[in-house]
Protein backbone atom coordinates (compact mmCIF):
# COMPACT_ATOMS: atom_id res chain seq x y z
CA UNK A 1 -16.91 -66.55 -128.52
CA UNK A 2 -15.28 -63.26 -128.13
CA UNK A 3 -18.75 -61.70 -128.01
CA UNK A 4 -19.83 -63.69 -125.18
CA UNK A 5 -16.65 -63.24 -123.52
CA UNK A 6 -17.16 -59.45 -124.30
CA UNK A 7 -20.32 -59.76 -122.60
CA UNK A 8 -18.79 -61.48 -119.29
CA UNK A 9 -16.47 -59.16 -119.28
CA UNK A 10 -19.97 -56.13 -119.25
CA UNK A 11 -21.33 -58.18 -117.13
CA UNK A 12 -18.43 -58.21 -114.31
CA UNK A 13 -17.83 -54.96 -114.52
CA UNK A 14 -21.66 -53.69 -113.85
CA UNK A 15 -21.54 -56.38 -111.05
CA UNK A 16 -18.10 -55.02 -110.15
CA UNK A 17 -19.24 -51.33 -110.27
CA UNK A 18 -22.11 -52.43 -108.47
CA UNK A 19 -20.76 -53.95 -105.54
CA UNK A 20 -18.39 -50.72 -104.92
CA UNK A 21 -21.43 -48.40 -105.60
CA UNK A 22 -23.04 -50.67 -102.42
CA UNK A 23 -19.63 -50.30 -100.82
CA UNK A 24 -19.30 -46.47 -101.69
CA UNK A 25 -23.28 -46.01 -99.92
CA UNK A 26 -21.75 -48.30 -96.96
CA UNK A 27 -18.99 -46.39 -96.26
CA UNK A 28 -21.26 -43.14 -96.88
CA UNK A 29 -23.78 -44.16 -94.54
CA UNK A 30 -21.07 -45.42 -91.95
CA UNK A 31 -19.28 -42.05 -92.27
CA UNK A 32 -22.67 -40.09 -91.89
CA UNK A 33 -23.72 -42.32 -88.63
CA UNK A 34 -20.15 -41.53 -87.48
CA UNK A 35 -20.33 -37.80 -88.53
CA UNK A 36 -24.01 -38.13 -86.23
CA UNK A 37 -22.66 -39.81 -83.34
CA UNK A 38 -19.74 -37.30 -83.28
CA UNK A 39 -22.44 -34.71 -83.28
CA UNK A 40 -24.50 -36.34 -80.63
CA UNK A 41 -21.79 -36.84 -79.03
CA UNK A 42 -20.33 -33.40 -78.99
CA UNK A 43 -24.00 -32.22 -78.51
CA UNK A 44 -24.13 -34.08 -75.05
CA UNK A 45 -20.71 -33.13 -73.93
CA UNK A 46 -21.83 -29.84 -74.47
CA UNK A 47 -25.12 -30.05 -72.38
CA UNK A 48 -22.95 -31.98 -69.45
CA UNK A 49 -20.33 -29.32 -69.73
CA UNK A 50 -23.04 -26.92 -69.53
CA UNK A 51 -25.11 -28.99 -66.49
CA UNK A 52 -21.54 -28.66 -64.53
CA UNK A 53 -20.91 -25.09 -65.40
CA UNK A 54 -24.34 -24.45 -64.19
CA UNK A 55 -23.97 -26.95 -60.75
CA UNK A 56 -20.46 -25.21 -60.29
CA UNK A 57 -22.00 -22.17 -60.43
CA UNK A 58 -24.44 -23.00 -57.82
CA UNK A 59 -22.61 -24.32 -55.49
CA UNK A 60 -20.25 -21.40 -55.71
CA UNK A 61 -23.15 -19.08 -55.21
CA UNK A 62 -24.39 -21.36 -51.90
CA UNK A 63 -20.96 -21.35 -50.88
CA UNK A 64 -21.05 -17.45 -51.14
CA UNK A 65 -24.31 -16.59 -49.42
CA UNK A 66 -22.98 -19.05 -46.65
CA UNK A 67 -20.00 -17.44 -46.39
CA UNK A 68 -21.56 -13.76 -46.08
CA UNK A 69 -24.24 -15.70 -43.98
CA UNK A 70 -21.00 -16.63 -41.23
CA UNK A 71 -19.43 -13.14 -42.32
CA UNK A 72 -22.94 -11.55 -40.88
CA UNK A 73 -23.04 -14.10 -37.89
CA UNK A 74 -19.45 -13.27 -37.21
CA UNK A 75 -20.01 -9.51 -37.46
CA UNK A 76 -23.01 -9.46 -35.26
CA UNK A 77 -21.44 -11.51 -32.11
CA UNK A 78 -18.32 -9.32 -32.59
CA UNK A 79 -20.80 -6.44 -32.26
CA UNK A 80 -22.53 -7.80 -29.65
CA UNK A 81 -19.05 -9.06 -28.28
CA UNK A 82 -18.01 -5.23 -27.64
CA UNK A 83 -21.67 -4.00 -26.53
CA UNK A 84 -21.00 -6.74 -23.55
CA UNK A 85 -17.64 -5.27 -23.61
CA UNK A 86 -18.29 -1.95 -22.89
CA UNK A 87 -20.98 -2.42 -20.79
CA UNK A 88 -19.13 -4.36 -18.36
CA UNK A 89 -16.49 -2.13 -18.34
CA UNK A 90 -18.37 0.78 -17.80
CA UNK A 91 -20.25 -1.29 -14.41
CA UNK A 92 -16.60 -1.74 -13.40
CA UNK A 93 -15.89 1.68 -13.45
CA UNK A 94 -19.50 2.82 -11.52
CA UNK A 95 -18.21 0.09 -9.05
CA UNK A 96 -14.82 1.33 -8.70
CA UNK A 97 -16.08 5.14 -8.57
CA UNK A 98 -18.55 4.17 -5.96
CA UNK A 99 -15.62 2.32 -4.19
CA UNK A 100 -13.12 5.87 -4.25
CA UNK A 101 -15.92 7.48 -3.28
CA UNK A 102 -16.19 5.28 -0.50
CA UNK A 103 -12.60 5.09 0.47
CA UNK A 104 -12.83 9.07 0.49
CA UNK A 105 -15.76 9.43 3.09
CA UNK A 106 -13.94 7.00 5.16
CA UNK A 107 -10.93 8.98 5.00
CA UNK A 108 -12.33 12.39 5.69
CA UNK A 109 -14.12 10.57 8.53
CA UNK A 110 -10.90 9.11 10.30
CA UNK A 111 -9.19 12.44 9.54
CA UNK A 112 -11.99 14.43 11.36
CA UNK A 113 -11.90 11.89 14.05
CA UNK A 114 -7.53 12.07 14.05
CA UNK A 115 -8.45 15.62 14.48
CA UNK A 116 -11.21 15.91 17.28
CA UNK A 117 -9.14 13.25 19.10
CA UNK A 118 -6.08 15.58 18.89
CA UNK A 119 -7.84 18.55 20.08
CA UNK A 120 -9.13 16.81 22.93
CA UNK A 121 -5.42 15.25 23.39
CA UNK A 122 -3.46 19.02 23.30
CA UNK A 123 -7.13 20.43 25.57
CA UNK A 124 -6.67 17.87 28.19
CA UNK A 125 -2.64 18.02 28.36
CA UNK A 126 -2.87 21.90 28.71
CA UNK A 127 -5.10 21.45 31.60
CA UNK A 128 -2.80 18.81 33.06
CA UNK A 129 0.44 21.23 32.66
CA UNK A 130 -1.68 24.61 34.32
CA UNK A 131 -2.63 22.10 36.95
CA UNK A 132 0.63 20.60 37.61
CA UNK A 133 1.83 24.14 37.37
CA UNK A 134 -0.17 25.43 40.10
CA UNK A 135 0.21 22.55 42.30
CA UNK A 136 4.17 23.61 41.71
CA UNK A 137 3.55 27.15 42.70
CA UNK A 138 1.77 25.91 45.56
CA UNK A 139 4.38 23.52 46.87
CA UNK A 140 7.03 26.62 46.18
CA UNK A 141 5.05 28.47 48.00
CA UNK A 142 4.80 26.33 50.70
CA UNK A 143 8.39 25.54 51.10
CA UNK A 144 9.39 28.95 50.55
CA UNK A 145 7.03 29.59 54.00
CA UNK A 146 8.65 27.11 55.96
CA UNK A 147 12.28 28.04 55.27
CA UNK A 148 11.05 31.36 56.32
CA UNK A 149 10.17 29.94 59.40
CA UNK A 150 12.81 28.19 59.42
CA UNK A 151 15.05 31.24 58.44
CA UNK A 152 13.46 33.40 61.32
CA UNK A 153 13.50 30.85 63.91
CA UNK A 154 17.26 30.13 63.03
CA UNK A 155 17.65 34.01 63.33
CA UNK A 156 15.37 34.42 66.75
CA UNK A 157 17.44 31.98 68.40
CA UNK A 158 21.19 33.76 67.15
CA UNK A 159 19.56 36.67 68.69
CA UNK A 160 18.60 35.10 71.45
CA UNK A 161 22.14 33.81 72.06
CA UNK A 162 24.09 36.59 70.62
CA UNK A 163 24.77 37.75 74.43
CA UNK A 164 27.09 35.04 74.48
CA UNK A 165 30.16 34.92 72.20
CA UNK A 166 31.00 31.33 71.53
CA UNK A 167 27.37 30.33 71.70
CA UNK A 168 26.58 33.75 69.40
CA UNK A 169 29.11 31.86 66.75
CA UNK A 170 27.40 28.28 67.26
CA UNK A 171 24.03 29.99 66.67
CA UNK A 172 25.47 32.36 63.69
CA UNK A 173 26.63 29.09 62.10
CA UNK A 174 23.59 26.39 63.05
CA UNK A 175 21.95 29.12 61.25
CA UNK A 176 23.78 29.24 58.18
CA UNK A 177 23.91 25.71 58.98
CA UNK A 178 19.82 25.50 58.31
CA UNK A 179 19.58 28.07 55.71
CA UNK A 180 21.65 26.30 53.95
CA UNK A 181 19.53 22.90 54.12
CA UNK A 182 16.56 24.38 53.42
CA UNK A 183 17.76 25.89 50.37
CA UNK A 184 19.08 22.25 49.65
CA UNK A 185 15.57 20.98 50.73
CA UNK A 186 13.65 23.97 48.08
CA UNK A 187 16.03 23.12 45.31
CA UNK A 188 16.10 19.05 45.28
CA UNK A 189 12.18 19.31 45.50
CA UNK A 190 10.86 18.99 42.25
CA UNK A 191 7.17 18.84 40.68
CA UNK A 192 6.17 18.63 36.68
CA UNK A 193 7.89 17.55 33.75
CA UNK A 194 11.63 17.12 33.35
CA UNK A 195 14.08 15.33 31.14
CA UNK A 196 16.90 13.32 31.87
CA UNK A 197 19.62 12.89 29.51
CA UNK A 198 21.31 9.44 30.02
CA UNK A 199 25.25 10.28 28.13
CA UNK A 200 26.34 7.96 25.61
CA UNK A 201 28.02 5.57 25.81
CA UNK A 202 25.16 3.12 26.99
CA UNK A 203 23.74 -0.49 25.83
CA UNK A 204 19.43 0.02 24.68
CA UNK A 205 18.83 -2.79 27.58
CA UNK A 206 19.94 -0.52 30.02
CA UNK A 207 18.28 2.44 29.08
CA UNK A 208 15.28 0.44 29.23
CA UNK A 209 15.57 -1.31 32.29
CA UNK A 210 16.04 2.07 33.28
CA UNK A 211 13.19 3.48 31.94
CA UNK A 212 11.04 0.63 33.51
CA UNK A 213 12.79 1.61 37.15
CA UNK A 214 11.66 4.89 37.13
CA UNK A 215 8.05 3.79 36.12
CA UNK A 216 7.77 2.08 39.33
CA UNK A 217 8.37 5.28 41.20
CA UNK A 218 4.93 6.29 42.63
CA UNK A 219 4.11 9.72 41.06
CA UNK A 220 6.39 9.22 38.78
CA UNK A 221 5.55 9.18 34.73
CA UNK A 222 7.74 8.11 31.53
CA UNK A 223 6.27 10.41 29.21
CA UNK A 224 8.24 9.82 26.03
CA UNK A 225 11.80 8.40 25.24
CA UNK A 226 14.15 9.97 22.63
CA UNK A 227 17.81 10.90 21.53
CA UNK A 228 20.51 13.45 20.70
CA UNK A 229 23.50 12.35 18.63
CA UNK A 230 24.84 15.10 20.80
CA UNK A 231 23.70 14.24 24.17
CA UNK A 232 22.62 10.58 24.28
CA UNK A 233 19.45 9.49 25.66
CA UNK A 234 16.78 11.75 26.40
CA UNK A 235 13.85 10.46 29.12
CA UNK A 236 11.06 13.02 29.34
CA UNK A 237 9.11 12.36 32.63
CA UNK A 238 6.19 13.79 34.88
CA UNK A 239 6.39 14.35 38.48
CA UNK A 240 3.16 14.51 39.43
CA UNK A 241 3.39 15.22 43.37
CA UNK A 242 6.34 16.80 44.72
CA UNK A 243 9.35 14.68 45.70
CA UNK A 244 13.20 14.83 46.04
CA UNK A 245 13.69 13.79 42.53
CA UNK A 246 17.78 13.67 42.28
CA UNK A 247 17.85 11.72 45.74
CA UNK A 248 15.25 8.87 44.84
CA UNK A 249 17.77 8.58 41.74
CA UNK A 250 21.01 8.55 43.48
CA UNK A 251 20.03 5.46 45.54
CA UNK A 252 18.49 4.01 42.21
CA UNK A 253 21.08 0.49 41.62
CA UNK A 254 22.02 0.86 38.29
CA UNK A 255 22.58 4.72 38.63
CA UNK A 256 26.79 5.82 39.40
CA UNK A 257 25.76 9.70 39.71
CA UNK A 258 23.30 12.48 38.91
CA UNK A 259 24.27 16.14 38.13
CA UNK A 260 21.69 18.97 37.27
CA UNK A 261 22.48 21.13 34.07
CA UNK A 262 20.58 24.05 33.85
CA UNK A 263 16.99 22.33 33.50
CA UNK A 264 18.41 18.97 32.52
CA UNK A 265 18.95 16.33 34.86
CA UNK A 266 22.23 14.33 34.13
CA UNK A 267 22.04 10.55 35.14
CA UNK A 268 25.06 8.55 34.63
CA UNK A 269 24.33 4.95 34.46
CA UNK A 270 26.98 2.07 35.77
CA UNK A 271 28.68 0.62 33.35
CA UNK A 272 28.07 -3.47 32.77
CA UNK A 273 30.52 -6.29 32.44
């Protein structure tokens, strides 16, 4: 009995060291599939981790030669940019030298003309004043003659009557009488150019409705019109035939009096309410 139980007992225990022998090759096998799927595993992670260094990589690199690619592009129209640049600013400035240039020719040209113009202007005017000075000598001349006449019939006729006493005087004194006019007569004759000085205090409409007056005068000219602080209004006029110049002025309306001042003639205008 206890030899057969001994035997159970073997018998168990080979069974028993059997089964965890199978169990001990189980768990080896299941530990080296894991240890090879860990590896496989680790294997492929590797190779993707790889794969997506190497697609990083290129994609980086495309990224780079497409950036120097719009770096170039960039660089080249900015060249090309400035080359437009400065070509179009250097046909500006051809333009605008051709334009001074221009301007310059056109400006010597109206200066030369300015010029001829003025010659012709200070030629003609001279010509005008030795005319209108001759014509003055003339008409001196002429009136100097006839107060001769004048003068020496005045004095043929005292003679004449110097027999007589009281008739002598009459004739002594008609001719002082006559000299005397035709002095007047010689000196309020006047030919050429004159200015008359209009005294302050007067209003600018009255110097030119003035002005305008004396432009209706036959051979009568209003050169220029000026002014003296000192003086007042200064009218520069031509005479271009001989006439009694202070008389036609005197019976002028708007004129009170006239007084010669050395060459000047003085015109005092009425005053106006």
């Amino acid at each position: 009995m206890e030899k057969k139980a001994k035997k159970e007992a073997e018998r168990q225990a080979r069974e028993k060291a059997k089964a965890e022998a199978e169990e001990a090759k189980k768990a080896r096998e299941v530990e080296v599939g894991a240890r090879k799927e860990a590896e496989e595993a680790e294997k492929k992670a590797k190779k993707e981790a790889e794969r997506q260094a190497r697609e990083k990589a290129k994609a980086e690199a495309e990224e780079a030669r497409k950036a120097r690619e719009v770096e170039v592009g960039a660089k080249k129209e900015a060249e090309e940019a400035e080359k437009k640049a400065k070509k179009e600013a250097e046909r500006q400035a051809r333009e605008k030298a051709k334009a001074e240039a221009e301007e310059a020719r056109k400006a010597k040209e109206v200066e030369a003309r300015a010029k001829k113009e003025a010659e012709e202007t200070e030629k003609k005017a001279k010509e005008e004043a030795e005319r209108q000075a001759r014509e003055k000598a003339k008409a001196e001349a002429e009136e100097a003659k006839k107060a001769k006449e004048v003068e020496a019939r005045a004095k043929k006729e005292a003679e004449e009557t110097k027999k007589a006493g009281e008739v002598e005087a009459k004739a002594e004194k008609k001719v002082e009488r006559e000299a005397k006019e035709v002095h007047k007569v010689v000196q309020d004759i006047y030919e050429g150019n004159f200015e008359l000085v209009v005294p302050s205090p007067v209003s600018f409409e009255q110097v030119k409705q003035f002005a305008e007056r004396l432009g209706q005068v036959e051979n009568l000219k209003v050169v220029w019109l000026g002014g003296s602080v000192d003086e007042g209004t200064i009218i520069g006029v031509s005479v271009q035939k001989p006439m009694t110049l202070i008389q036609i002025l005197n019976e002028m309306p708007a004129v009170e009096k006239v007084d010669k001042k050395g060459e000047k003639i003085i015109v005092m205008l009425k005053t106006t309410t």
